[in-house]
C-alpha atoms as a PDB file:
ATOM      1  CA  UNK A   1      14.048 166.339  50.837  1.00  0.00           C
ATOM      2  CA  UNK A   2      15.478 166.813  54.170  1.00  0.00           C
ATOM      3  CA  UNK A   3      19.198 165.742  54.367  1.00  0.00           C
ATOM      4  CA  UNK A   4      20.126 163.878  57.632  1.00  0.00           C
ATOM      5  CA  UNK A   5      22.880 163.638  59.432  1.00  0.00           C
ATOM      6  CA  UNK A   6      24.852 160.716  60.027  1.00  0.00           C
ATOM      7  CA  UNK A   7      25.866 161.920  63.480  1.00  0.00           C
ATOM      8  CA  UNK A   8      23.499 159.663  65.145  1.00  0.00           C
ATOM      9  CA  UNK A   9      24.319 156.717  63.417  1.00  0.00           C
ATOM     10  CA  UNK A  10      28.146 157.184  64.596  1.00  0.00           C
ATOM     11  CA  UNK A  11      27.455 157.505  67.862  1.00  0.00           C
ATOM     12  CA  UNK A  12      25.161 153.953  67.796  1.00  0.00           C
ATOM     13  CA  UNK A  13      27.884 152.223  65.861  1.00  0.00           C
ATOM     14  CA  UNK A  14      30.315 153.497  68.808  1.00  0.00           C
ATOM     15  CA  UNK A  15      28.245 152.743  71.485  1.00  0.00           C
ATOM     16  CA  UNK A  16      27.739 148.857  69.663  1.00  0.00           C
ATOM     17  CA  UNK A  17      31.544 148.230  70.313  1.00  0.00           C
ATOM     18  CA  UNK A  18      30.536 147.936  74.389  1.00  0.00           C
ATOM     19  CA  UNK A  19      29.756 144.394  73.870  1.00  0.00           C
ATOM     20  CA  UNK A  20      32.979 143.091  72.247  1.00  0.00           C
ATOM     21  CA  UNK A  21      34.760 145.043  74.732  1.00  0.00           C
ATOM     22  CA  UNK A  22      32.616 143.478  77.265  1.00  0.00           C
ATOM     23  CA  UNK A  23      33.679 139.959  75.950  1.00  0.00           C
ATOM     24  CA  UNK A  24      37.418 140.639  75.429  1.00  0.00           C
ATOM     25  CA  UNK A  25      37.092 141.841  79.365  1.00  0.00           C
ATOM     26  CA  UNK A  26      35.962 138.472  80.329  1.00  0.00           C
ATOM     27  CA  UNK A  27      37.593 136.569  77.790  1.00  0.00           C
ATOM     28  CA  UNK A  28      40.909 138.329  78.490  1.00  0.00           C
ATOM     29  CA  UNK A  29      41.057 138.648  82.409  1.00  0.00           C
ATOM     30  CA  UNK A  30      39.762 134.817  83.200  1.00  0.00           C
ATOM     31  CA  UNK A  31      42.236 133.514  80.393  1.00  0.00           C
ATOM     32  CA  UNK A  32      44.664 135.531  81.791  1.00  0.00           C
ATOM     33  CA  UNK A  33      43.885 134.287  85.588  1.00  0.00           C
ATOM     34  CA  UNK A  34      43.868 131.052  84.272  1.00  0.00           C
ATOM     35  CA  UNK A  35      47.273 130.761  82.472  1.00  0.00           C
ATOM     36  CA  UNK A  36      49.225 132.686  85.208  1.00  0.00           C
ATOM     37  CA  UNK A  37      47.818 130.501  87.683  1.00  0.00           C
ATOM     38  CA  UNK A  38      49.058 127.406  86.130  1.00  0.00           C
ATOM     39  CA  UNK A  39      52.675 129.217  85.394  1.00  0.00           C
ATOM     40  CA  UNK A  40      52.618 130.383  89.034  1.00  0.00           C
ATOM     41  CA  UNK A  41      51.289 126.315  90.396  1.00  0.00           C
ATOM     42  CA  UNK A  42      48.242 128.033  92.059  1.00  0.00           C
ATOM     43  CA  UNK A  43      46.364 131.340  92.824  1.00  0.00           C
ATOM     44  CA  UNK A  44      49.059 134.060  94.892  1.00  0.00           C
ATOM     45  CA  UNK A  45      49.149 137.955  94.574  1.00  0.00           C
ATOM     46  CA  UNK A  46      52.090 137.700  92.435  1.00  0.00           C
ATOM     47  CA  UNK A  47      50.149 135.430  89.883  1.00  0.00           C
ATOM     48  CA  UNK A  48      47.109 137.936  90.176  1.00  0.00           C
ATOM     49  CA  UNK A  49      49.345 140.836  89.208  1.00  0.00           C
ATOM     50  CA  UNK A  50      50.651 138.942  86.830  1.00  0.00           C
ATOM     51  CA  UNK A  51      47.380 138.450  85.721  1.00  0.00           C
ATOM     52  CA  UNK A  52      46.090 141.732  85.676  1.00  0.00           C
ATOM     53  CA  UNK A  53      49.052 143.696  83.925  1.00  0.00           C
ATOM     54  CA  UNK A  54      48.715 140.699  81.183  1.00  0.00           C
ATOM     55  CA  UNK A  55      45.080 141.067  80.922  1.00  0.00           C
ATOM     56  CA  UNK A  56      45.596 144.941  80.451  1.00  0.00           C
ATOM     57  CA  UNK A  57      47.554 144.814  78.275  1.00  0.00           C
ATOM     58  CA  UNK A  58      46.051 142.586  75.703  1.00  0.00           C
ATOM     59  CA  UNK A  59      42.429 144.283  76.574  1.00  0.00           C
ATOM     60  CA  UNK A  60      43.735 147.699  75.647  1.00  0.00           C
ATOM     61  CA  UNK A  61      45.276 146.393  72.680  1.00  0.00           C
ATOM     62  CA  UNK A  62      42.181 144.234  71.397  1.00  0.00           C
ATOM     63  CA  UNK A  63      40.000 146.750  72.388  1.00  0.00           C
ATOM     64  CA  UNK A  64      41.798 149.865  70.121  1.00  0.00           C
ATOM     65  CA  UNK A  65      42.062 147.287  67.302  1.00  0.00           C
ATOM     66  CA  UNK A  66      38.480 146.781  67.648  1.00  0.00           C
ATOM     67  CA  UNK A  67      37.530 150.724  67.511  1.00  0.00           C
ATOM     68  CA  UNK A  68      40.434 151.162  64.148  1.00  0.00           C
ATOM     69  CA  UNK A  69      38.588 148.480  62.847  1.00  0.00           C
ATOM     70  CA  UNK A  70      35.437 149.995  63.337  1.00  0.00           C
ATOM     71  CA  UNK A  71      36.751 152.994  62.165  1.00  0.00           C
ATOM     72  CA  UNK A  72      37.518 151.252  58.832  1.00  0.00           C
ATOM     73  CA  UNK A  73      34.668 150.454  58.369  1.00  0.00           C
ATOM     74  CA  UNK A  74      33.019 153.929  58.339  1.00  0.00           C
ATOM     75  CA  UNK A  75      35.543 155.266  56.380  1.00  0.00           C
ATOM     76  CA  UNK A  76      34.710 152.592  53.787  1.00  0.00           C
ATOM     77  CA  UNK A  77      38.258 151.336  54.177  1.00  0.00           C
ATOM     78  CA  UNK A  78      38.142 147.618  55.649  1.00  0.00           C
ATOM     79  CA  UNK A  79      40.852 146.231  54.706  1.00  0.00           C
ATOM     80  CA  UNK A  80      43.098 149.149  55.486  1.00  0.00           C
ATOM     81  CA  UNK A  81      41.058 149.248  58.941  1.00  0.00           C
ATOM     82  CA  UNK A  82      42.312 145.756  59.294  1.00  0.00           C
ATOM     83  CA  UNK A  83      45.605 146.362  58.567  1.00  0.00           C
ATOM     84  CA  UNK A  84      45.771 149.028  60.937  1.00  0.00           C
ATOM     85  CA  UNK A  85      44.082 147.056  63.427  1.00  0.00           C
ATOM     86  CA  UNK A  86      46.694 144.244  63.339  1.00  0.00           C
ATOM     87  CA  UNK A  87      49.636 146.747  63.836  1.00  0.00           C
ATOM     88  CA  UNK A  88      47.608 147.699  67.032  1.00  0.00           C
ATOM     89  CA  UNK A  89      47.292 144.200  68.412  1.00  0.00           C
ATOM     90  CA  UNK A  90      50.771 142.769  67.427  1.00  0.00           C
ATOM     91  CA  UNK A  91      52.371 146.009  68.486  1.00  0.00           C
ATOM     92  CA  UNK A  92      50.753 147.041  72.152  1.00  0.00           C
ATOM     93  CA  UNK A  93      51.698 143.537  73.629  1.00  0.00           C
ATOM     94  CA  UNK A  94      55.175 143.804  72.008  1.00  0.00           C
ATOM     95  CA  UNK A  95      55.689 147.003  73.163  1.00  0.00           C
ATOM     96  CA  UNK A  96      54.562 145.634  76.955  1.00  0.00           C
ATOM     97  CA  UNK A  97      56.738 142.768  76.651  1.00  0.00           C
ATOM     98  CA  UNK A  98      59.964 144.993  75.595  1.00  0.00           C
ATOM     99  CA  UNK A  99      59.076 147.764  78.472  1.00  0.00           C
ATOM    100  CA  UNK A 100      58.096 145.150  80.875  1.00  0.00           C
ATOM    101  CA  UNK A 101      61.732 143.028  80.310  1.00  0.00           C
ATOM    102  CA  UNK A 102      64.021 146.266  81.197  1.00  0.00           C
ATOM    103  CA  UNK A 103      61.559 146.693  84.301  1.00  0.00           C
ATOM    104  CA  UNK A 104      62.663 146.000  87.648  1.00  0.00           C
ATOM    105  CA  UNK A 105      59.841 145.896  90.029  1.00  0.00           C
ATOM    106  CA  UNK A 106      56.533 144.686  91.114  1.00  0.00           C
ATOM    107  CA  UNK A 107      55.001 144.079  87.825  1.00  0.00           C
ATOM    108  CA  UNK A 108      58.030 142.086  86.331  1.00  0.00           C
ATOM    109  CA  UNK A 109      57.412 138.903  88.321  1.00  0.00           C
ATOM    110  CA  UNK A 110      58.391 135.170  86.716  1.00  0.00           C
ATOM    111  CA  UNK A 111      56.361 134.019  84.223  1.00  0.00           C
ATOM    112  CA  UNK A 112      54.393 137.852  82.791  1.00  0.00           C
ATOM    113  CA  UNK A 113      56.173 136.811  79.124  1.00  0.00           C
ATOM    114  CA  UNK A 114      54.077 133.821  78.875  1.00  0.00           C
ATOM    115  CA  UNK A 115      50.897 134.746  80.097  1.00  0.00           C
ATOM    116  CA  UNK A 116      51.094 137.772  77.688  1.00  0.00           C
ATOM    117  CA  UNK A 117      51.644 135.295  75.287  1.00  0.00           C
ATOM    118  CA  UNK A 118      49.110 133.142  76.161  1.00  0.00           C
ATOM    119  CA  UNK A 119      46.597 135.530  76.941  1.00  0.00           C
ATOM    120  CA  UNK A 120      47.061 137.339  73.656  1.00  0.00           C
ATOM    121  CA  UNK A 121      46.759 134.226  71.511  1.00  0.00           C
ATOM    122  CA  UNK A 122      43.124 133.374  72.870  1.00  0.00           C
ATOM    123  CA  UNK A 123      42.586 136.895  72.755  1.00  0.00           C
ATOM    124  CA  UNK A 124      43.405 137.250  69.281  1.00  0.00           C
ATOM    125  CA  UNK A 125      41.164 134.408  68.444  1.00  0.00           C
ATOM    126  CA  UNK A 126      38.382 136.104  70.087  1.00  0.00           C
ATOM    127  CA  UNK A 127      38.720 139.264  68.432  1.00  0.00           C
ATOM    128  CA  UNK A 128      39.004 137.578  65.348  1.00  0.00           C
ATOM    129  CA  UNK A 129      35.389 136.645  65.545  1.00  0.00           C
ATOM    130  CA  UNK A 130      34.564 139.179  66.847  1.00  0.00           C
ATOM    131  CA  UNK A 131      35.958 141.571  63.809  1.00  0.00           C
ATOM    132  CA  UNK A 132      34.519 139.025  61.029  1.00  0.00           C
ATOM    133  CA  UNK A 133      31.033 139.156  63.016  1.00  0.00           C
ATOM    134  CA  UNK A 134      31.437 143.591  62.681  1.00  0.00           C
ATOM    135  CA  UNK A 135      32.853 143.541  59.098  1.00  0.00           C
ATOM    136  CA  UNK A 136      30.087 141.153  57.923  1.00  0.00           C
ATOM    137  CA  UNK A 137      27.454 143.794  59.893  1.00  0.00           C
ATOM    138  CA  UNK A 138      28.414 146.123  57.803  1.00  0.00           C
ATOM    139  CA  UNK A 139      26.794 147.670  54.732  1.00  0.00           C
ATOM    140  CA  UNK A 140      28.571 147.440  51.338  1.00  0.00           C
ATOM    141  CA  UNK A 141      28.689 150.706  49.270  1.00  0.00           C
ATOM    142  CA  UNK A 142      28.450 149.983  45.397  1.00  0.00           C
ATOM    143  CA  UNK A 143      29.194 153.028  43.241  1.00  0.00           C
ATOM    144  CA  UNK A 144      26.517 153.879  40.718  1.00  0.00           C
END
């Protein structure tokens, strides 16, 4: 027999994670556009900036979640994959929210503590479905 690699399958199961990221990206930035626009009483650069350092951070912290998860997964760990991935996505937009509270400046406009909030609740719901959909996907191993 001719042992294979499982180098190949890696890479695919990486390379799958482009579409949730894909969704968060949409999911995130027009919830985040959305909810500082209605904190800021209509579309200005300051709500757009607002917007966009919200979005980023609850993308980036969705989408590392997503890859621990993942990562979990191949390891044969899930639920320690999951538990890893919630420290990721509770702690990124807490971190953002500390840093961006002792910032003076350009991205610490009115309202960025509630559309971080805001835009990581949806986004958490998102993910959510979108990590049940990838641990359901995935093989179980039974020992023999």
């Amino acid at each position: 027999m001719i042992p294979q690699t499982s180098k190949p399958t890696e890479l695919l199961s990486y390379r799958s994670l482009l579409f949730p990221c894909a969704v968060l990206a949409l999911v995130v930035t027009t919830t985040a556009l959305a909810i500082s626009a209605i904190i800021g009483r209509g579309i200005s650069m300051e709500s757009v900036i607002t917007a966009g350092v919200a979005a980023g951070i609850c993308w980036a912290a969705a989408s590392v979640a997503l890859l621990v998860t993942r990562l979990g997964n191949q390891l044969d760990a899930r639920v320690q994959g999951v538990l890893a991935a919630m420290f990721v996505r509770m702690g990124l937009p807490l971190v953002g929210l500390i840093a961006l509270a002792k910032v003076d400046g350009p991205w610490a406009h009115d309202g960025i503590g509630l559309t971080i909030l805001g835009t990581y609740l949806i986004t958490l719901l998102t993910e959510t479905l979108l990590v049940v959909r990838m641990t359901t996907q995935a093989p179980l191993i039974r020992a023999t």
